[in-house]
N, C-alpha and C. Protein backbone atom coordinates (compact mmCIF):
# COMPACT_ATOMS: atom_id res chain seq x y z
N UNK A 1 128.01 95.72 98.42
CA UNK A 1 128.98 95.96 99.47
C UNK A 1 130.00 94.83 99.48
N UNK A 2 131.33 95.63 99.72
CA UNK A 2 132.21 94.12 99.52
C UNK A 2 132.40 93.89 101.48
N UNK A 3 133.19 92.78 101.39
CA UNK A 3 133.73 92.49 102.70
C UNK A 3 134.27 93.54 103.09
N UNK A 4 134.03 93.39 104.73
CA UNK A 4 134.83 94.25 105.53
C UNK A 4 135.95 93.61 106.23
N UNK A 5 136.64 94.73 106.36
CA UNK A 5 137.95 94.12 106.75
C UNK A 5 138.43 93.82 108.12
N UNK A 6 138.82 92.82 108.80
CA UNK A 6 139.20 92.77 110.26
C UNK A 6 139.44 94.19 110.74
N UNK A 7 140.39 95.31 110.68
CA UNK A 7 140.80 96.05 111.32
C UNK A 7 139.61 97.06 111.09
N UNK A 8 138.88 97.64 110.14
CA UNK A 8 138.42 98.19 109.97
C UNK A 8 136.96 97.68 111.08
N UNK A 9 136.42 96.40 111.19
CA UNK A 9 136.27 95.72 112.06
C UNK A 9 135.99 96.03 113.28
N UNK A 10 137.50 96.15 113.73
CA UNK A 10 137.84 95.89 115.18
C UNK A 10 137.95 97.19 115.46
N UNK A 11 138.25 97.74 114.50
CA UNK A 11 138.07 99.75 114.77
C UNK A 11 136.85 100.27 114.82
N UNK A 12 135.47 99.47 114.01
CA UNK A 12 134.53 100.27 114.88
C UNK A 12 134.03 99.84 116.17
N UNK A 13 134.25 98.69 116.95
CA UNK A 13 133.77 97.51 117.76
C UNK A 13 134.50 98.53 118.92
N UNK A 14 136.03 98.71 118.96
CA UNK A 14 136.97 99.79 119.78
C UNK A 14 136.38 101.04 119.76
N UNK A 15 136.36 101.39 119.39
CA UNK A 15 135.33 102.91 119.07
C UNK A 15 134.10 103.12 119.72
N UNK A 16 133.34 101.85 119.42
CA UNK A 16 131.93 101.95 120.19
C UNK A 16 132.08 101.77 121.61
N UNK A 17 132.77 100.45 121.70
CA UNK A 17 132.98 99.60 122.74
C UNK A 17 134.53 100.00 124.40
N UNK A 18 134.75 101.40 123.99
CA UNK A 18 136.58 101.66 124.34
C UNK A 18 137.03 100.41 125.49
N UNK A 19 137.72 99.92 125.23
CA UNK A 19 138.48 98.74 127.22
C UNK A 19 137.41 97.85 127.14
N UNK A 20 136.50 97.23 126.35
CA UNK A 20 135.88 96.83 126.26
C UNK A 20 135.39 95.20 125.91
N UNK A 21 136.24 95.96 124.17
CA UNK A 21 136.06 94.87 123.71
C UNK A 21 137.67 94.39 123.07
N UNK A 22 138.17 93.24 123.41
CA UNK A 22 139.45 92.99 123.02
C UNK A 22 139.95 91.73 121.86
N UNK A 23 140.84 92.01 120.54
CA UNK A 23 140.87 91.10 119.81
C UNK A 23 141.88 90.07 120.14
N UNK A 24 141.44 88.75 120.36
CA UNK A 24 142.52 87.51 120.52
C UNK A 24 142.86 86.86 119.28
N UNK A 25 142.54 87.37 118.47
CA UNK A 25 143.25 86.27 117.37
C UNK A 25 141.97 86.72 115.71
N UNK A 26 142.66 86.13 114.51
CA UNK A 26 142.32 86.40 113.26
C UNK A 26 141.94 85.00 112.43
N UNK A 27 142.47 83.78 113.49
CA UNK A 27 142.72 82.57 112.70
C UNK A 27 141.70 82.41 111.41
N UNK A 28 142.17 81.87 110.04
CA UNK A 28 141.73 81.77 108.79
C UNK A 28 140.96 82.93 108.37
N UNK A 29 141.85 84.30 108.74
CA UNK A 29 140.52 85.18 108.68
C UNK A 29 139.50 85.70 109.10
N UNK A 30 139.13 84.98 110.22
CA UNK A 30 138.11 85.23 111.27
C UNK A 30 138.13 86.00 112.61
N UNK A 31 138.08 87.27 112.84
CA UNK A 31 137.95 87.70 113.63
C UNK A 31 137.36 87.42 114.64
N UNK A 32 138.21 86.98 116.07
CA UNK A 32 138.44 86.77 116.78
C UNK A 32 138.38 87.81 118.10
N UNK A 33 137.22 88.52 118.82
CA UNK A 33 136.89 89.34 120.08
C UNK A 33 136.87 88.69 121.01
N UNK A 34 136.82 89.30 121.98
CA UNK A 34 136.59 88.90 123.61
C UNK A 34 135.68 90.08 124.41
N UNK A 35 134.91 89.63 125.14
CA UNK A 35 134.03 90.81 126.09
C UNK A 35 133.73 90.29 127.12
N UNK A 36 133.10 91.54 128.26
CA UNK A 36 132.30 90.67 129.29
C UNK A 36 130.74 90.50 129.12
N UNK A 37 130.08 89.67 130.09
CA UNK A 37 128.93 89.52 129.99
C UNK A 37 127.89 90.79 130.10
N UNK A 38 128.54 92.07 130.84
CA UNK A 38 127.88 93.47 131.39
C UNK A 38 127.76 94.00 129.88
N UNK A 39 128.44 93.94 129.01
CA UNK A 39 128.12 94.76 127.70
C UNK A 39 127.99 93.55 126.55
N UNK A 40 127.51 92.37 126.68
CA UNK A 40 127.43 91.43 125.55
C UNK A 40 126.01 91.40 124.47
N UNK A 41 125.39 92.21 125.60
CA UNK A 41 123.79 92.71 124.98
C UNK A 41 124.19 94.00 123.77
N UNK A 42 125.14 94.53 124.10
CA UNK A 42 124.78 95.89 123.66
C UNK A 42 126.25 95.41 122.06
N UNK A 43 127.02 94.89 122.37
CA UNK A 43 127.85 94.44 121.61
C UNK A 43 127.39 93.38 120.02
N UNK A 44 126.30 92.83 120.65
CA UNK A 44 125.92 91.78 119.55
C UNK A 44 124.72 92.73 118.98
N UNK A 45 124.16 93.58 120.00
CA UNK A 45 122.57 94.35 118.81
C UNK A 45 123.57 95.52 118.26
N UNK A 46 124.94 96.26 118.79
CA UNK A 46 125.37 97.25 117.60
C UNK A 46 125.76 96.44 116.74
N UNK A 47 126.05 95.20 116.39
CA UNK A 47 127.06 94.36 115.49
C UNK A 47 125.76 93.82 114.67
N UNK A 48 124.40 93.98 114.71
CA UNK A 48 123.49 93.50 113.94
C UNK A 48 122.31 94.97 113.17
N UNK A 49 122.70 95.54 114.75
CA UNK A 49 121.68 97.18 113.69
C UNK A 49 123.13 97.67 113.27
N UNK A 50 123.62 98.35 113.42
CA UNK A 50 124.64 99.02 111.97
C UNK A 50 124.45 98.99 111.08
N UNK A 51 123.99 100.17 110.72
CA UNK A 51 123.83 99.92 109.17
C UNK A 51 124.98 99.81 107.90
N UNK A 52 126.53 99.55 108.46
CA UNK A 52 127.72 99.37 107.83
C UNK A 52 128.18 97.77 107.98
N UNK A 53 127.58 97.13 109.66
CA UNK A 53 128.01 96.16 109.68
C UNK A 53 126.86 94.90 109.07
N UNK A 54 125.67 94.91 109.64
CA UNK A 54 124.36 94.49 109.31
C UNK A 54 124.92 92.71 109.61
N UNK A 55 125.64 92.38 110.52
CA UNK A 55 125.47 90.84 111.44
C UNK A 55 124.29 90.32 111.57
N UNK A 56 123.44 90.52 110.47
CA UNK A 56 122.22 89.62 110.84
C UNK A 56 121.59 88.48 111.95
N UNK A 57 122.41 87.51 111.13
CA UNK A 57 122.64 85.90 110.94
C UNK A 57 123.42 85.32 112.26
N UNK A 58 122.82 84.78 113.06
CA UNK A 58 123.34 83.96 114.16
C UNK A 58 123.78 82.98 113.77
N UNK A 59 124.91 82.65 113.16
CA UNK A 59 125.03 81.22 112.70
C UNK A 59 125.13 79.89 113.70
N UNK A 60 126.02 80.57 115.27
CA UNK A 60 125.69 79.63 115.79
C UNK A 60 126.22 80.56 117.43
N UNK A 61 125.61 79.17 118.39
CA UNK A 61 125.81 79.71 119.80
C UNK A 61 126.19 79.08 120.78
N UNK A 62 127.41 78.77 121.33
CA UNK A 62 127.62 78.01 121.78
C UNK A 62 128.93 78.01 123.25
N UNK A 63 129.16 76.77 124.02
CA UNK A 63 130.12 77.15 125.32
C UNK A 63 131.21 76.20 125.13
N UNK A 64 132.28 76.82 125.39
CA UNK A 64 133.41 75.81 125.42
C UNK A 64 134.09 75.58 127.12
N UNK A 65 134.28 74.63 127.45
CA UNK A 65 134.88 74.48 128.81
C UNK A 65 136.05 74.19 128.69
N UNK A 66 136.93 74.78 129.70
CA UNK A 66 138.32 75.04 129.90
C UNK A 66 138.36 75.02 131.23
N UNK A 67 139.01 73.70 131.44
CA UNK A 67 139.15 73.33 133.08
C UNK A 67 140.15 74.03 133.28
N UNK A 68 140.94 74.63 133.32
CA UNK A 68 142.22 75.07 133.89
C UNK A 68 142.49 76.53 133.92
N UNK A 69 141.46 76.98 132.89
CA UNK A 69 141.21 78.86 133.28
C UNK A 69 141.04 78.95 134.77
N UNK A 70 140.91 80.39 134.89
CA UNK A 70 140.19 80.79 136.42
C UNK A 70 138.61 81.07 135.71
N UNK A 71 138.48 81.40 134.34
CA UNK A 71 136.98 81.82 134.19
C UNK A 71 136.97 80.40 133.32
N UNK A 72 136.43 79.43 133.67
CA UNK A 72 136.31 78.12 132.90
C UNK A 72 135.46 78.17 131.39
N UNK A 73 134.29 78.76 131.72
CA UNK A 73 133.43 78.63 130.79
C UNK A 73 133.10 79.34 130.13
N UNK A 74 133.47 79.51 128.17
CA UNK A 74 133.61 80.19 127.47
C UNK A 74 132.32 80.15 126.25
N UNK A 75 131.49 81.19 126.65
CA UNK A 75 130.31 81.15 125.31
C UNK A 75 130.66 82.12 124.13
N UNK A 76 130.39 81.23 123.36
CA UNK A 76 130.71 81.54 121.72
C UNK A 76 129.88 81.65 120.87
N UNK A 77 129.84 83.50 120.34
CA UNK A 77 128.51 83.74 119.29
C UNK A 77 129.56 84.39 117.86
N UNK A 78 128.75 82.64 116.98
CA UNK A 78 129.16 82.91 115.89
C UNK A 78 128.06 84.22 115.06
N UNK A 79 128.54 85.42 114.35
CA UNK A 79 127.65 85.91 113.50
C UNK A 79 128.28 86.20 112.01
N UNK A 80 127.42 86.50 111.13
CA UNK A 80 127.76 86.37 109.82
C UNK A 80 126.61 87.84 109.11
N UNK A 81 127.06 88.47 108.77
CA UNK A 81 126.77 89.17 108.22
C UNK A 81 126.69 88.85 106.36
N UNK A 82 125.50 88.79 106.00
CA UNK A 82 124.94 88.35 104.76
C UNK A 82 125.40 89.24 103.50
N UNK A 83 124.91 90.52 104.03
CA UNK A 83 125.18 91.86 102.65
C UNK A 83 126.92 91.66 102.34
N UNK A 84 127.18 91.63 103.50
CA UNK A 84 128.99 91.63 103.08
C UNK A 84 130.01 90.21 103.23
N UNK A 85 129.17 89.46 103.76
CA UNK A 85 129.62 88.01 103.29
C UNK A 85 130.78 88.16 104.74
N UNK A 86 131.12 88.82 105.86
CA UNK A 86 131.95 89.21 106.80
C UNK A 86 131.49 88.28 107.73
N UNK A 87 132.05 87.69 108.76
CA UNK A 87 131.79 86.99 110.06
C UNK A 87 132.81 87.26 111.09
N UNK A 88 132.16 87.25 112.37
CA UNK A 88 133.30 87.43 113.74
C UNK A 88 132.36 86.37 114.56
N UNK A 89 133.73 85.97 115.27
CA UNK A 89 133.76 85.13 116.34
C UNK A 89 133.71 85.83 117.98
N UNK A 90 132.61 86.45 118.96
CA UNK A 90 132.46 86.74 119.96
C UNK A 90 132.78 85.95 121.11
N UNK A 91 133.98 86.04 121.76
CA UNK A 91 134.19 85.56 123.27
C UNK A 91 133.77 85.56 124.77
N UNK A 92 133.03 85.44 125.31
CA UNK A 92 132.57 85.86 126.79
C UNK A 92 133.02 84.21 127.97
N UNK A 93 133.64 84.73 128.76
CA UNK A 93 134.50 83.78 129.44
C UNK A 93 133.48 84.22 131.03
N UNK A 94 133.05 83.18 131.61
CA UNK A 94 132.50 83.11 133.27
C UNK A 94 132.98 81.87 133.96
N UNK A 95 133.08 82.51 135.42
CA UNK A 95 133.25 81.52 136.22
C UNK A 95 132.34 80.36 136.30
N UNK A 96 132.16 79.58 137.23
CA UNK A 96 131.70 78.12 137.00
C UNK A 96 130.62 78.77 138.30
N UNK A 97 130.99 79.90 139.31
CA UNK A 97 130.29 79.91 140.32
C UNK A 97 129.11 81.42 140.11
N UNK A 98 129.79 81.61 139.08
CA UNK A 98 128.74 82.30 138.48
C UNK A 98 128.78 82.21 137.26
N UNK A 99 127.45 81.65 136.03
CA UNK A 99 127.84 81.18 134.74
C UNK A 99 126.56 81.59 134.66
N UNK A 100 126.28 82.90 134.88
CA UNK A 100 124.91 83.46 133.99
C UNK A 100 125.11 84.59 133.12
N UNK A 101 124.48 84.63 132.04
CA UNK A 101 124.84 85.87 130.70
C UNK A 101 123.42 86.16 130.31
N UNK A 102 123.21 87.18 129.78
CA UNK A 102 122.24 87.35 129.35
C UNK A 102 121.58 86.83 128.26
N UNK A 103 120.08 86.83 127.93
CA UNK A 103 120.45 86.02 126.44
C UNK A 103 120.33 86.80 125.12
N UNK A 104 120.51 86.13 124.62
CA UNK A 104 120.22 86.37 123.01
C UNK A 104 119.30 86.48 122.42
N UNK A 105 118.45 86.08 123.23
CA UNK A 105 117.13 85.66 122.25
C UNK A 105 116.10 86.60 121.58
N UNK A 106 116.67 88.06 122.45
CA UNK A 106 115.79 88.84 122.25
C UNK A 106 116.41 89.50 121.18
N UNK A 107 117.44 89.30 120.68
CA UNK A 107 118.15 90.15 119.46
C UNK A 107 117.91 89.02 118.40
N UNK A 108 118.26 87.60 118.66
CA UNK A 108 117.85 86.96 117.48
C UNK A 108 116.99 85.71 118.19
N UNK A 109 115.91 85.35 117.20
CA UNK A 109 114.71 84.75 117.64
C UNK A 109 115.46 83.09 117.89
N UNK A 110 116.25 82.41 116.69
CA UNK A 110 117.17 81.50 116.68
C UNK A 110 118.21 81.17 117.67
N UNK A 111 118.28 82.15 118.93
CA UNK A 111 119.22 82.13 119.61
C UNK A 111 118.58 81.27 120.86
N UNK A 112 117.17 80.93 120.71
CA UNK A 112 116.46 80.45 121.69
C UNK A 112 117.02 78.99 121.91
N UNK A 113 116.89 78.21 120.87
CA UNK A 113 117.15 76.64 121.23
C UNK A 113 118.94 76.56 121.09
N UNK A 114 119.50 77.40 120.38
CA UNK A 114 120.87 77.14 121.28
C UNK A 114 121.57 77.54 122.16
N UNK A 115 120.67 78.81 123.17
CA UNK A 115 120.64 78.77 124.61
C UNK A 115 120.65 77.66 125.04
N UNK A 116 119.40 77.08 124.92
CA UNK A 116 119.04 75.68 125.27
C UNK A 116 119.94 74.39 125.64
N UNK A 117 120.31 74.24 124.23
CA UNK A 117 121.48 73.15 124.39
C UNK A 117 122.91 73.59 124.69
N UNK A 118 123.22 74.88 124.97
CA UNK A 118 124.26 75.33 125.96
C UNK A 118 124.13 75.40 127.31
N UNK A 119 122.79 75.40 127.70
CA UNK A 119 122.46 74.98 128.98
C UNK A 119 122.50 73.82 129.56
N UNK A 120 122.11 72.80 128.40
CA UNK A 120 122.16 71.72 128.63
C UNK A 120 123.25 71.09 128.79
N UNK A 121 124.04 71.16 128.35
CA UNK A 121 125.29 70.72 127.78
C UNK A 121 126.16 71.27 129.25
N UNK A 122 126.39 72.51 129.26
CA UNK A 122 127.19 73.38 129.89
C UNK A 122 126.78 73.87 130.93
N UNK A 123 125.80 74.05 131.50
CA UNK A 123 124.78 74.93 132.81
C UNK A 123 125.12 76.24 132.74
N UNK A 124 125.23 77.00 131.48
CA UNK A 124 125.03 78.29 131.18
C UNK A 124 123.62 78.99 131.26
N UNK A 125 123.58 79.43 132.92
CA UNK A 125 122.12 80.16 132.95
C UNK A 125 122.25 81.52 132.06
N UNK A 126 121.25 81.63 130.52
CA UNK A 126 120.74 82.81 130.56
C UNK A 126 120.06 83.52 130.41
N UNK A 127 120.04 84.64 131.56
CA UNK A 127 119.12 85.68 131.81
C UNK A 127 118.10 85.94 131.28
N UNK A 128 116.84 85.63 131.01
CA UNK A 128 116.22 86.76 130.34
C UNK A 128 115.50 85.70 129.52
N UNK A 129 115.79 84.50 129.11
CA UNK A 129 115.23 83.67 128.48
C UNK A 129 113.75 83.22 128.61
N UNK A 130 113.03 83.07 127.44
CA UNK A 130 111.76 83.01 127.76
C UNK A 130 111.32 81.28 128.00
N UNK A 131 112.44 80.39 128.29
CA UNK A 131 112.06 79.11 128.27
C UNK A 131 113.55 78.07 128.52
N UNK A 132 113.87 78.65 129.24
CA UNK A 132 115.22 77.69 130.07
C UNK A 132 115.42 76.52 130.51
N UNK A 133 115.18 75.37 130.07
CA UNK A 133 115.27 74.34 130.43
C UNK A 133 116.18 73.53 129.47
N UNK A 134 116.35 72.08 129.60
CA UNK A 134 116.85 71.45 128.81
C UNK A 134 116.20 70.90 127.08
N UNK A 135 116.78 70.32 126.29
CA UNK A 135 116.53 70.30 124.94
C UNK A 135 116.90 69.02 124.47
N UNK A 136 117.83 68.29 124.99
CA UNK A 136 118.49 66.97 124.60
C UNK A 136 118.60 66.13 125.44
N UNK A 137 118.91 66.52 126.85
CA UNK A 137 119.15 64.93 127.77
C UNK A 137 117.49 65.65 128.53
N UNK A 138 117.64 64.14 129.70
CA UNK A 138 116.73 64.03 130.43
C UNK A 138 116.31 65.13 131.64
N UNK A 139 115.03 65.26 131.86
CA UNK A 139 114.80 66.77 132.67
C UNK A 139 115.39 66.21 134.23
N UNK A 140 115.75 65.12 134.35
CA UNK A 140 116.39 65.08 135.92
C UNK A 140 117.45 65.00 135.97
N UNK A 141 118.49 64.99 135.28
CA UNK A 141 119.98 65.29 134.77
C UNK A 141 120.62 66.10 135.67
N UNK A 142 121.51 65.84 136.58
CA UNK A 142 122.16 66.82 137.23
C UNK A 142 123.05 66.88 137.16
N UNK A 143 123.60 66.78 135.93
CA UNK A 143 125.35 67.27 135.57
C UNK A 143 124.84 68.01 134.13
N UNK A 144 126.51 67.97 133.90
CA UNK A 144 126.24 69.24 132.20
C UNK A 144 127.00 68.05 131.94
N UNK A 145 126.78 67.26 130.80
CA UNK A 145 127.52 66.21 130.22
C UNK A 145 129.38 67.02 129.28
N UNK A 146 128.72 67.90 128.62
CA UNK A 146 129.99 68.79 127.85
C UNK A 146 131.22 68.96 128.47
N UNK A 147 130.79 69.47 130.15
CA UNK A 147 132.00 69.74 131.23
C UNK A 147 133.16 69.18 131.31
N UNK A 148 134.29 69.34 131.37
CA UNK A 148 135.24 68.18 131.18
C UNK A 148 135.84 68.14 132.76
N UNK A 149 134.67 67.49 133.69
CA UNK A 149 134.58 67.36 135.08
C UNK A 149 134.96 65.59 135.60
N UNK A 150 135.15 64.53 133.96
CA UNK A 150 134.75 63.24 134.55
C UNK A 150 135.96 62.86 133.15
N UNK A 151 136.69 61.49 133.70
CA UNK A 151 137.72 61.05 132.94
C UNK A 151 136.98 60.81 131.42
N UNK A 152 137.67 60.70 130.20
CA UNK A 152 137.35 60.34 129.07
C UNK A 152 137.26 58.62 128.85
N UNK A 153 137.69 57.81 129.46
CA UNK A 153 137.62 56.26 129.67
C UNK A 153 137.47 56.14 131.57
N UNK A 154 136.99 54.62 131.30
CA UNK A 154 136.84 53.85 132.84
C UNK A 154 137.62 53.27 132.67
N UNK A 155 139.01 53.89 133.72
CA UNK A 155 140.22 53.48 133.82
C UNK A 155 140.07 51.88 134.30
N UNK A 156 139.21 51.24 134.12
CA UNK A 156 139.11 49.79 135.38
C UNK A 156 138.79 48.94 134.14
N UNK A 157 138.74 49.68 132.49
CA UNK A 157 138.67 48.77 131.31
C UNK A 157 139.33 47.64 131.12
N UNK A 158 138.95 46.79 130.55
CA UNK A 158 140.03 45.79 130.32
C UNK A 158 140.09 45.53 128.83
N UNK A 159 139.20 46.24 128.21
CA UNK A 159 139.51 45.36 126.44
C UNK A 159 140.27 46.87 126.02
N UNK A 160 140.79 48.25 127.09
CA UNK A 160 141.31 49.00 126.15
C UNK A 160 143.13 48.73 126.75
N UNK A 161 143.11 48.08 127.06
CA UNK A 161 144.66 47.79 127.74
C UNK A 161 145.85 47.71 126.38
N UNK A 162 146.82 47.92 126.58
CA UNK A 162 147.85 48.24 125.50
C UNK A 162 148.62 46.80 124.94
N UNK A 163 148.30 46.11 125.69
CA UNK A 163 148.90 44.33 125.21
C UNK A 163 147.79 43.91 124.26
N UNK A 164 146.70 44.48 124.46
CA UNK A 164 145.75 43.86 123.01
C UNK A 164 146.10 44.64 121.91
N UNK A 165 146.75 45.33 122.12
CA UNK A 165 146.68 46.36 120.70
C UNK A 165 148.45 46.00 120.20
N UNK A 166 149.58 44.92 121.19
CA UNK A 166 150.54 45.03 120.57
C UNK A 166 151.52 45.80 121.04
N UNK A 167 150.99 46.85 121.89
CA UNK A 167 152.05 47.77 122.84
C UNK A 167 152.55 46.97 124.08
C-alpha cells in the first residue's frame, strides 16, 4: 500500500465524521484536524480499525497551552499508520474550567503513561483512565508546571540585567 493522501484523508474523516471534524493546516505534509472531545473516542478507533487507514501506532500524546484562547488547552494525538507510512496530527481544544477528555487508553495500551504526563504537566483529567495520577513531579504538587500561568524569569534577578551583557 502506498501513502495516502491528505485529501483523500480528510475525505474519509468528513464523510464519517460530517461538522465534525475540521482541517487547520497541512504543515510539511502533515495533516492537520481539529475535533471535540464528544466524538474524540470514536474519531481515533475509526482512524485505527479501517481497514484503508490502519493508524495503528500512537506515536505520541500530548497538551499544548495557549493562554490567550478562550479554550486554552490543546491535546495532541500524534498517529502514524505503519502499512502506509501516512500520519495525522489530531486537535481537541478545552477550557481550563473544564479540561476533561476521554482517554485513550482503551484504544491504545501506550496511551496510558502519556495520559499521565499530560496530566501532570497540564491537569488534563482523562476519563476513563485506569490509573490517573502523576508520573514525573511530586504527588503533592498543586500546579501543572507546563501551564504558562507563572513568568519565564524572576524579574527581581540581578545577574540577568542587560549592563552585564553590554546592552
Amino acid at each position: 500500500m502506498g501513502k495516502i493522501a491528505n485529501d483523500i484523508l480528510l475525505q474519509k474523516l468528513t464523510d464519517k465524521f460530517a461538522g465534525q471534524v475540521v482541517e487547520t493546516g497541512a504543515d510539511f505534509g502533515l495533516l492537520t484536524v481539529e475535533t471535540n472531545k464528544e466524538v474524540i473516542t470514536d474519531v481515533l478507533t475509526f482512524l485505527k480499525t479501517d481497514a484503508a487507514l490502519q493508524f495503528i501506532f500512537l506515536t505520541d500524546l500530548t497538551a499544548v497551552h495557549y493562554p490567550d484562547q478562550e479554550k486554552q488547552i490543546g491535546v495532541v494525538y500524534h498517529l502514524h499508520s505503519l502499512t502506509t507510512n501516512t500520519r495525522i496530527r489530531i486537535k481537541v481544544f478545552l477550557t481550563l474550567e473544564d479540561c476533561h477528555i476521554p482517554t485513550a487508553s482503551t484504544i491504545w495500551d501506550g496511551a496510558n503513561w502519556m495520559e499521565r504526563e499530560t496530566y501532570d504537566f497540564f491537569g488534563v483529567i482523562f476519563d476513563g483512565h485506569p490509573d490517573l495520577r502523576r508520573i514525573l513531579n511530586v504527588d503533592d504538587m498543586t500546579v501543572f508546571p507546563m501551564r504558562k500561568e507563572f513568568p519565564l524569569e524572576d524579574p527581581n534577578r540581578i545577574d540577568k540585567k542587560d549592563y552585564f551583557f553590554g546592552r
